[in-house]
Protein backbone atom coordinates (compact mmCIF):
# COMPACT_ATOMS: atom_id res chain seq x y z
CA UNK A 1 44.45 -38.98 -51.16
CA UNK A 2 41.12 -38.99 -49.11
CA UNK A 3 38.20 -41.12 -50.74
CA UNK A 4 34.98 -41.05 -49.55
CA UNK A 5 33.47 -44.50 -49.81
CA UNK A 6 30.43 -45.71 -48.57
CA UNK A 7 29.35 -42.22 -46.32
CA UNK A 8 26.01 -42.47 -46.55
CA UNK A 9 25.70 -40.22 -44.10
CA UNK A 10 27.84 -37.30 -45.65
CA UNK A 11 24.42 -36.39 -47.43
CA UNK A 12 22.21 -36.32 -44.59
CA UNK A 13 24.58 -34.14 -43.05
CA UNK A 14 24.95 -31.91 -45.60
CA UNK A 15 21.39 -31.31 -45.98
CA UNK A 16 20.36 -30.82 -42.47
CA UNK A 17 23.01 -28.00 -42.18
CA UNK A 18 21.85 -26.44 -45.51
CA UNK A 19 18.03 -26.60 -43.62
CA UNK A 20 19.53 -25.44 -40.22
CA UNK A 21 21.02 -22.41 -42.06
CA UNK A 22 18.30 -21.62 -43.69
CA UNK A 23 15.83 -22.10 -40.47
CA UNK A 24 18.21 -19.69 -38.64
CA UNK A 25 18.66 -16.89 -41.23
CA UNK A 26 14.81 -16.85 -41.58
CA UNK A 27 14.50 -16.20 -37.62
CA UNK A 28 17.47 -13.82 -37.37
CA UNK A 29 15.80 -11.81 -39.78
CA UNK A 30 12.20 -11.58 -38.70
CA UNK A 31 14.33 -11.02 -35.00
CA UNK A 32 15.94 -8.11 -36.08
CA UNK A 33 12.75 -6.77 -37.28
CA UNK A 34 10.93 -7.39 -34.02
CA UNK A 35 13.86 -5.51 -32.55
CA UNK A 36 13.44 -2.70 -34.74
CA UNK A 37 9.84 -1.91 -33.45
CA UNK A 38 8.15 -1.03 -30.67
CA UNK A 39 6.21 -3.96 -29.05
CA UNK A 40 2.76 -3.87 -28.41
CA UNK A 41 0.85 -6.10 -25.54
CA UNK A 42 2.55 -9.90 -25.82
CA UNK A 43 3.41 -9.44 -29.73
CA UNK A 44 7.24 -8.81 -30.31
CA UNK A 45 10.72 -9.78 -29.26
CA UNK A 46 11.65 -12.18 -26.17
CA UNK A 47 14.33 -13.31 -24.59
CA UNK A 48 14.51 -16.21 -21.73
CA UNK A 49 15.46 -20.02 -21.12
CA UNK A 50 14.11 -23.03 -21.52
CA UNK A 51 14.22 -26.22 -19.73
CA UNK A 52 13.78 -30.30 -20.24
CA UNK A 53 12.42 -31.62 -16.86
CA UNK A 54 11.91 -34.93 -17.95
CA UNK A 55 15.96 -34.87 -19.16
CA UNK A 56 17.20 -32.11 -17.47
CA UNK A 57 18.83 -30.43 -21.00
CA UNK A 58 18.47 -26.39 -21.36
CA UNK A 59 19.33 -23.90 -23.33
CA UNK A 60 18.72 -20.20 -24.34
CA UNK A 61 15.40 -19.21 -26.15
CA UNK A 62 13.99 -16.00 -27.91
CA UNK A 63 10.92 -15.64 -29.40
CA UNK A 64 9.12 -13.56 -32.24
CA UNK A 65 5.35 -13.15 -30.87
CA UNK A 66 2.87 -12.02 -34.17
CA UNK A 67 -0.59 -10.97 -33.93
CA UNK A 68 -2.82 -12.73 -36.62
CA UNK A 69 -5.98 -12.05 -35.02
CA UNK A 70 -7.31 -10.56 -32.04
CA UNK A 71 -7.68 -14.63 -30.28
CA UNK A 72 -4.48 -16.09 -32.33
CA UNK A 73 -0.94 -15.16 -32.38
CA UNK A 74 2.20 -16.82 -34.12
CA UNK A 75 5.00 -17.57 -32.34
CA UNK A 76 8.16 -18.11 -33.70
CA UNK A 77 11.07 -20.20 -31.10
CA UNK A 78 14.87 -20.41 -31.52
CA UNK A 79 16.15 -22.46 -28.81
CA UNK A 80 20.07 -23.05 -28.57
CA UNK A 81 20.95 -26.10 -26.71
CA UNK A 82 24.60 -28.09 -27.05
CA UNK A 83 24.77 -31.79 -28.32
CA UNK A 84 27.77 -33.82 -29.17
CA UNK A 85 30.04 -30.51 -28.11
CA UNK A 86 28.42 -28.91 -30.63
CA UNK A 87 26.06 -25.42 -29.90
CA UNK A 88 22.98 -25.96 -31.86
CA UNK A 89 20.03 -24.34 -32.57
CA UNK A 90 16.29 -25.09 -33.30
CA UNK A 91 13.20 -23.10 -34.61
CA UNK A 92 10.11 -23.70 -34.79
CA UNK A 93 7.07 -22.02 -35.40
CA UNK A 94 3.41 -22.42 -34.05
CA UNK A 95 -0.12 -20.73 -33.52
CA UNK A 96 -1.19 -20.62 -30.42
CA UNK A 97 -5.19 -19.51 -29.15
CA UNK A 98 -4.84 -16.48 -26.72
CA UNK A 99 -7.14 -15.44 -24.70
CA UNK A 100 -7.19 -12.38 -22.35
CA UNK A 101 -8.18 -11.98 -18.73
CA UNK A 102 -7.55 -8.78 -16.69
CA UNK A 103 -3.90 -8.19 -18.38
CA UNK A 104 -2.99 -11.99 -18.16
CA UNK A 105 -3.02 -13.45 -21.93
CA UNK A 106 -3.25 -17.76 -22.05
CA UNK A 107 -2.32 -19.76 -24.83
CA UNK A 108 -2.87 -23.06 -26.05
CA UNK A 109 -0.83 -24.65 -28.90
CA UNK A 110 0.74 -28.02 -30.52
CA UNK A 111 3.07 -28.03 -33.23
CA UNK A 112 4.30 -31.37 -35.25
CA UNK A 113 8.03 -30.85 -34.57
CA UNK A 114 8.57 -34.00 -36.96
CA UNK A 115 10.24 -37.44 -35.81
CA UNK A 116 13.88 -35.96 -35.15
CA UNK A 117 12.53 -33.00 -32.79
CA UNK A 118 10.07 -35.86 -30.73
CA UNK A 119 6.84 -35.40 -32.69
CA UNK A 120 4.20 -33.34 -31.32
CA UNK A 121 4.32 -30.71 -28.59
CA UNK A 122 1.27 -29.08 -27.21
CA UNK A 123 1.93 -26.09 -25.27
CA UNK A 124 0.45 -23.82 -22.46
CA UNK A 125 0.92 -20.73 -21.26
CA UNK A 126 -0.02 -17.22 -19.59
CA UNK A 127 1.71 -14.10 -19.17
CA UNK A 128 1.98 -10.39 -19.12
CA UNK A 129 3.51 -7.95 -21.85
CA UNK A 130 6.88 -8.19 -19.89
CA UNK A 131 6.88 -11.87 -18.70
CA UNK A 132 5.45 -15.40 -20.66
CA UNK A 133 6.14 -18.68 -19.18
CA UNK A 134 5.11 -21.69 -21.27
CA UNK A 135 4.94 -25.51 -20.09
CA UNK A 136 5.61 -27.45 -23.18
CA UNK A 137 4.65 -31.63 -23.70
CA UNK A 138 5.60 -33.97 -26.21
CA UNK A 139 5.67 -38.36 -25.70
CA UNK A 140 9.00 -38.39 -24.70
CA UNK A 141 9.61 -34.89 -23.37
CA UNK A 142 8.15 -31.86 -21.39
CA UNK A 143 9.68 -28.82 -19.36
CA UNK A 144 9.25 -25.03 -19.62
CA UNK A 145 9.64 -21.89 -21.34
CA UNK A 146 10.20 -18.66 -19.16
CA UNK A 147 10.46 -15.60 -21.67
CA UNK A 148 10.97 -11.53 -20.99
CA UNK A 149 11.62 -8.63 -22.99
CA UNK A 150 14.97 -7.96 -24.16
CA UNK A 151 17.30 -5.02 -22.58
């Protein structure tokens, strides 16, 4: 007979794989949306990498790009990356300021990822409507985001 004494951690586990779940079904679903429609300037589905210079950890990444407003978009990140053996994935979700200059949109973002994901990230970025690249900082972490459309 298996008793589970003094597993704190059980818990904890449980619930950050009932949040994980939850994190991924919610992208998933706005994804297959994004997929579903036509995209129009930067706003819509991408596809690409990303990269940890300061640790040299990477991973895929797509992207849901939203208009809210002419100057600010919402940008919604699932990043798969393997830990402990284990394939993982992350979302997140920020606003970002975009500007546009001759076809090339900038953006400028942070985002509290929360203590477990490193705190905050500020990000930076420019791009067409068929290529973004993003640097991304945090205190103990920076690298890059290089995004296209999906085939």
């Amino acid at each position: 007979m298996l008793v589970m004494q003094n597993q704190p951690h059980i818990p904890l586990c449980v619930a950050l794989l009932t949040l994980l779940a939850t994190a991924c079904g919610t992208f998933d679903r706005e994804w297959q949306q994004a997929m579903g429609r036509p995209s129009a300037g930067v706003s819509g589905a991408w596809v690409g990498q990303w990269h940890s210079d300061h640790n040299g950890h990477e991973g895929a990444l797509r992207c849901v790009i939203t208009p809210k407003s002419p100057e600010l978009v919402n940008a919604h990140f699932q990043a798969r990356y393997i830990q402990w053996c284990l394939p993982l994935s992350f979302s997140s979700r920020l606003d970002m300021l975009r500007r546009e200059d001759n076809g090339t949109s900038r953006f400028t973002g942070s985002a509290d990822l929360g203590w477990l994901a490193g705190g905050v990230y500020r990000y930076e970025g420019n791009g067409t409507a068929q290529e973004l690249m993003f640097d991304f900082r945090s205190a103990g972490d920076h690298g890059t985001f290089r995004l296209r459309r999906p085939q």
